[in-house]
N, C-alpha and C. Protein backbone atom coordinates (compact mmCIF):
# COMPACT_ATOMS: atom_id res chain seq x y z
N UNK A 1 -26.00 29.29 10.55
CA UNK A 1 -25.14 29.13 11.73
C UNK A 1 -25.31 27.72 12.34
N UNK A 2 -26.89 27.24 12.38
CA UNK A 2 -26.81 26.05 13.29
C UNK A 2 -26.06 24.61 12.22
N UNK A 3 -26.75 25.03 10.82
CA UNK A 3 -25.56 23.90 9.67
C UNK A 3 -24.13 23.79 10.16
N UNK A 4 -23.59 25.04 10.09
CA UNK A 4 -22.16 25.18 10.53
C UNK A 4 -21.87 24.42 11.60
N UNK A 5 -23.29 24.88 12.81
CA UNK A 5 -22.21 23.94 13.68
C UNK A 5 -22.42 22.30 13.67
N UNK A 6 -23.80 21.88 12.95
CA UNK A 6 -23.61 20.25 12.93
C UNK A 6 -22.73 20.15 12.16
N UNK A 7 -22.06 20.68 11.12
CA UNK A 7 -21.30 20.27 10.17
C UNK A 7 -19.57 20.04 11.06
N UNK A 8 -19.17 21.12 11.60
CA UNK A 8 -18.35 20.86 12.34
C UNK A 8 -18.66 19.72 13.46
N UNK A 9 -19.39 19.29 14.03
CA UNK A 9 -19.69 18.45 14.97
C UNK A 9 -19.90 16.69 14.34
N UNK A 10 -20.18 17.01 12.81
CA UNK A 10 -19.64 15.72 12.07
C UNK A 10 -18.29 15.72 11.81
N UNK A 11 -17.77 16.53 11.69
CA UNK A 11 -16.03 16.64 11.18
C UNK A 11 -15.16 16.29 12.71
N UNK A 12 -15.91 16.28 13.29
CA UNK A 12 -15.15 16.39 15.07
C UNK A 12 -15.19 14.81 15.14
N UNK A 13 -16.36 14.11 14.86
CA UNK A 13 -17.06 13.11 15.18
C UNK A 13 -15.87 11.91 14.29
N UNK A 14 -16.00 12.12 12.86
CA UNK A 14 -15.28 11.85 11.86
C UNK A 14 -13.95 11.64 12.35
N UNK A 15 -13.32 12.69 12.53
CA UNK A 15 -11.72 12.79 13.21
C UNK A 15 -11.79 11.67 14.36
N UNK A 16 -12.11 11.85 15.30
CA UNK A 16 -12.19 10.97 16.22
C UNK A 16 -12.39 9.07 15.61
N UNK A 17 -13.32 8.97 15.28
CA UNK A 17 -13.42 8.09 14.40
C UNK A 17 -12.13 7.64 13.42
N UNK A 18 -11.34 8.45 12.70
CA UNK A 18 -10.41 7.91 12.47
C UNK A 18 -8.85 7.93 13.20
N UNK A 19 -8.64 8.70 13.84
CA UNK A 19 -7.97 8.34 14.90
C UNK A 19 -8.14 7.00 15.54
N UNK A 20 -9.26 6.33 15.88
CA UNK A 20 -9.23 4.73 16.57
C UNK A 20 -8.50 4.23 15.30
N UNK A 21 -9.22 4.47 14.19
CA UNK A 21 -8.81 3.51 12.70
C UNK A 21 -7.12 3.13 13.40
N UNK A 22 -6.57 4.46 12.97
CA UNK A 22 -4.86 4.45 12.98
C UNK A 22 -4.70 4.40 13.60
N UNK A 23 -5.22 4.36 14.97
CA UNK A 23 -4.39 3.60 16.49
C UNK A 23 -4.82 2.11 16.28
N UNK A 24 -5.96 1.51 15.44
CA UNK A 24 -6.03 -0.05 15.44
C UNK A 24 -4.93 -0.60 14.43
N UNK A 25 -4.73 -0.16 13.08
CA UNK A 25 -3.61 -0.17 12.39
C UNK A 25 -2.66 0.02 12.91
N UNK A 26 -2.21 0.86 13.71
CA UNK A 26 -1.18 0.88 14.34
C UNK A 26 -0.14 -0.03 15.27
N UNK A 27 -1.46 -0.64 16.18
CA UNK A 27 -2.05 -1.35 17.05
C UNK A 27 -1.16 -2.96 16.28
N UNK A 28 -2.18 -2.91 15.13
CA UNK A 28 -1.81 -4.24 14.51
C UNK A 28 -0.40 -3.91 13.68
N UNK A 29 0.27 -3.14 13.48
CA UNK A 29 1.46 -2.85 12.79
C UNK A 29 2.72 -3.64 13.53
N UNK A 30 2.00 -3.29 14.84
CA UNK A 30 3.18 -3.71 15.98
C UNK A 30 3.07 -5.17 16.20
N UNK A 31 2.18 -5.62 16.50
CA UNK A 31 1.78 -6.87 16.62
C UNK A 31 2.73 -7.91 15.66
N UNK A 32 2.21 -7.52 14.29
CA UNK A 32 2.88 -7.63 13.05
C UNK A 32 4.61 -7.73 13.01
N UNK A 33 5.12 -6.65 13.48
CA UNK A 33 6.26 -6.56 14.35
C UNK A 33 7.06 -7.74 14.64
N UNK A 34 6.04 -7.60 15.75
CA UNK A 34 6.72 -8.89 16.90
C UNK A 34 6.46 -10.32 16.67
N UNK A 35 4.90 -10.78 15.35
CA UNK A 35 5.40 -11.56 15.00
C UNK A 35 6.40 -11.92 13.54
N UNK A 36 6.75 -11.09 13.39
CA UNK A 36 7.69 -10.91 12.45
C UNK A 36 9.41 -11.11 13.20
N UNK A 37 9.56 -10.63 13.99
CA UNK A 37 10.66 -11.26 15.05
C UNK A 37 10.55 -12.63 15.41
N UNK A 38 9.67 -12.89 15.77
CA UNK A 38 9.06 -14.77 16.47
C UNK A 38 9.68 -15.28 15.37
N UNK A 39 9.28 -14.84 14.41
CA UNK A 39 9.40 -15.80 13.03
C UNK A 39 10.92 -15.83 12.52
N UNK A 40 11.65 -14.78 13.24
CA UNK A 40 12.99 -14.95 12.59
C UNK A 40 13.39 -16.03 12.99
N UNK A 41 13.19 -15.66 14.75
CA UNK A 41 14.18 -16.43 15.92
C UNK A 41 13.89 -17.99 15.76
N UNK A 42 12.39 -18.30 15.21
CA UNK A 42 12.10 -20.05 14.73
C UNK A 42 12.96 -20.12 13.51
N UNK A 43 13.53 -19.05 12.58
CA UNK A 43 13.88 -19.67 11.41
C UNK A 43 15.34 -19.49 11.46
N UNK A 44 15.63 -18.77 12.24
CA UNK A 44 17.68 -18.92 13.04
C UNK A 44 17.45 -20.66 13.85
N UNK A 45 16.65 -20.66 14.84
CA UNK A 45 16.55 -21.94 15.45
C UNK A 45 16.72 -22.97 14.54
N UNK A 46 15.79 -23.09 13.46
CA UNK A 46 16.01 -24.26 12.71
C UNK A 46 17.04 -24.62 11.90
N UNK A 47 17.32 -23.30 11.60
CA UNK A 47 18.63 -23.38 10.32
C UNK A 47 19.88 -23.94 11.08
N UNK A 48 19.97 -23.67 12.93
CA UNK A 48 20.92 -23.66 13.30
C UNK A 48 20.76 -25.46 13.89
N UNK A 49 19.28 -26.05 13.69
CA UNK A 49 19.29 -27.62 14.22
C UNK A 49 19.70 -27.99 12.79
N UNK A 50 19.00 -27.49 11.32
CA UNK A 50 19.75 -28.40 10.37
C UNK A 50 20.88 -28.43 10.23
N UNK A 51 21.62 -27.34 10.63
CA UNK A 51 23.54 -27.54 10.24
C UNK A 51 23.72 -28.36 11.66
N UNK A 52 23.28 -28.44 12.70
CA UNK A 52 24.04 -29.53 14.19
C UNK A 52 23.56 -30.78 13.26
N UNK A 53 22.41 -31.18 12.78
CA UNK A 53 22.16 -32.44 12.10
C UNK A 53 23.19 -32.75 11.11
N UNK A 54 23.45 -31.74 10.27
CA UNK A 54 24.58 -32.24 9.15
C UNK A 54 25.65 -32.51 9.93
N UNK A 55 26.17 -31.41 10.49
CA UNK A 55 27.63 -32.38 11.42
C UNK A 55 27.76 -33.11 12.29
N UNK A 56 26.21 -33.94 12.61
CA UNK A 56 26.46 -35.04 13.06
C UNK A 56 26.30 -36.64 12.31
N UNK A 57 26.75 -36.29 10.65
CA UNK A 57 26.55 -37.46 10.24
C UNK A 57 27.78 -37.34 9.58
């Protein structure tokens, strides 16, 4: 009985433990995200200064 219950009390412990994991993955998924947006809006920005550069020559 008392195995049983450390054993469950590692499995509790465990769970918890990975729960942070996939809220830090998660965490960084989003992050990831948004700089993944940043990165569009610099690469619309530029594309849109090299074509004003071409039609101004």
């Amino acid at each position: 009985m008392q195995r049983m219950k450390k054993l469950i009390q590692h499995f509790v412990h465990l769970n918890q433990a990975l729960q942070k994991v996939i809220q830090a993955i998660w965490n960084v998924a989003q992050v990831n995200e948004k700089l993944n947006q940043t990165m569009l809006v610099h690469q619309q920005k530029n594309q849109l200064s090299t074509e004003l550069n071409w039609l101004q020559y």
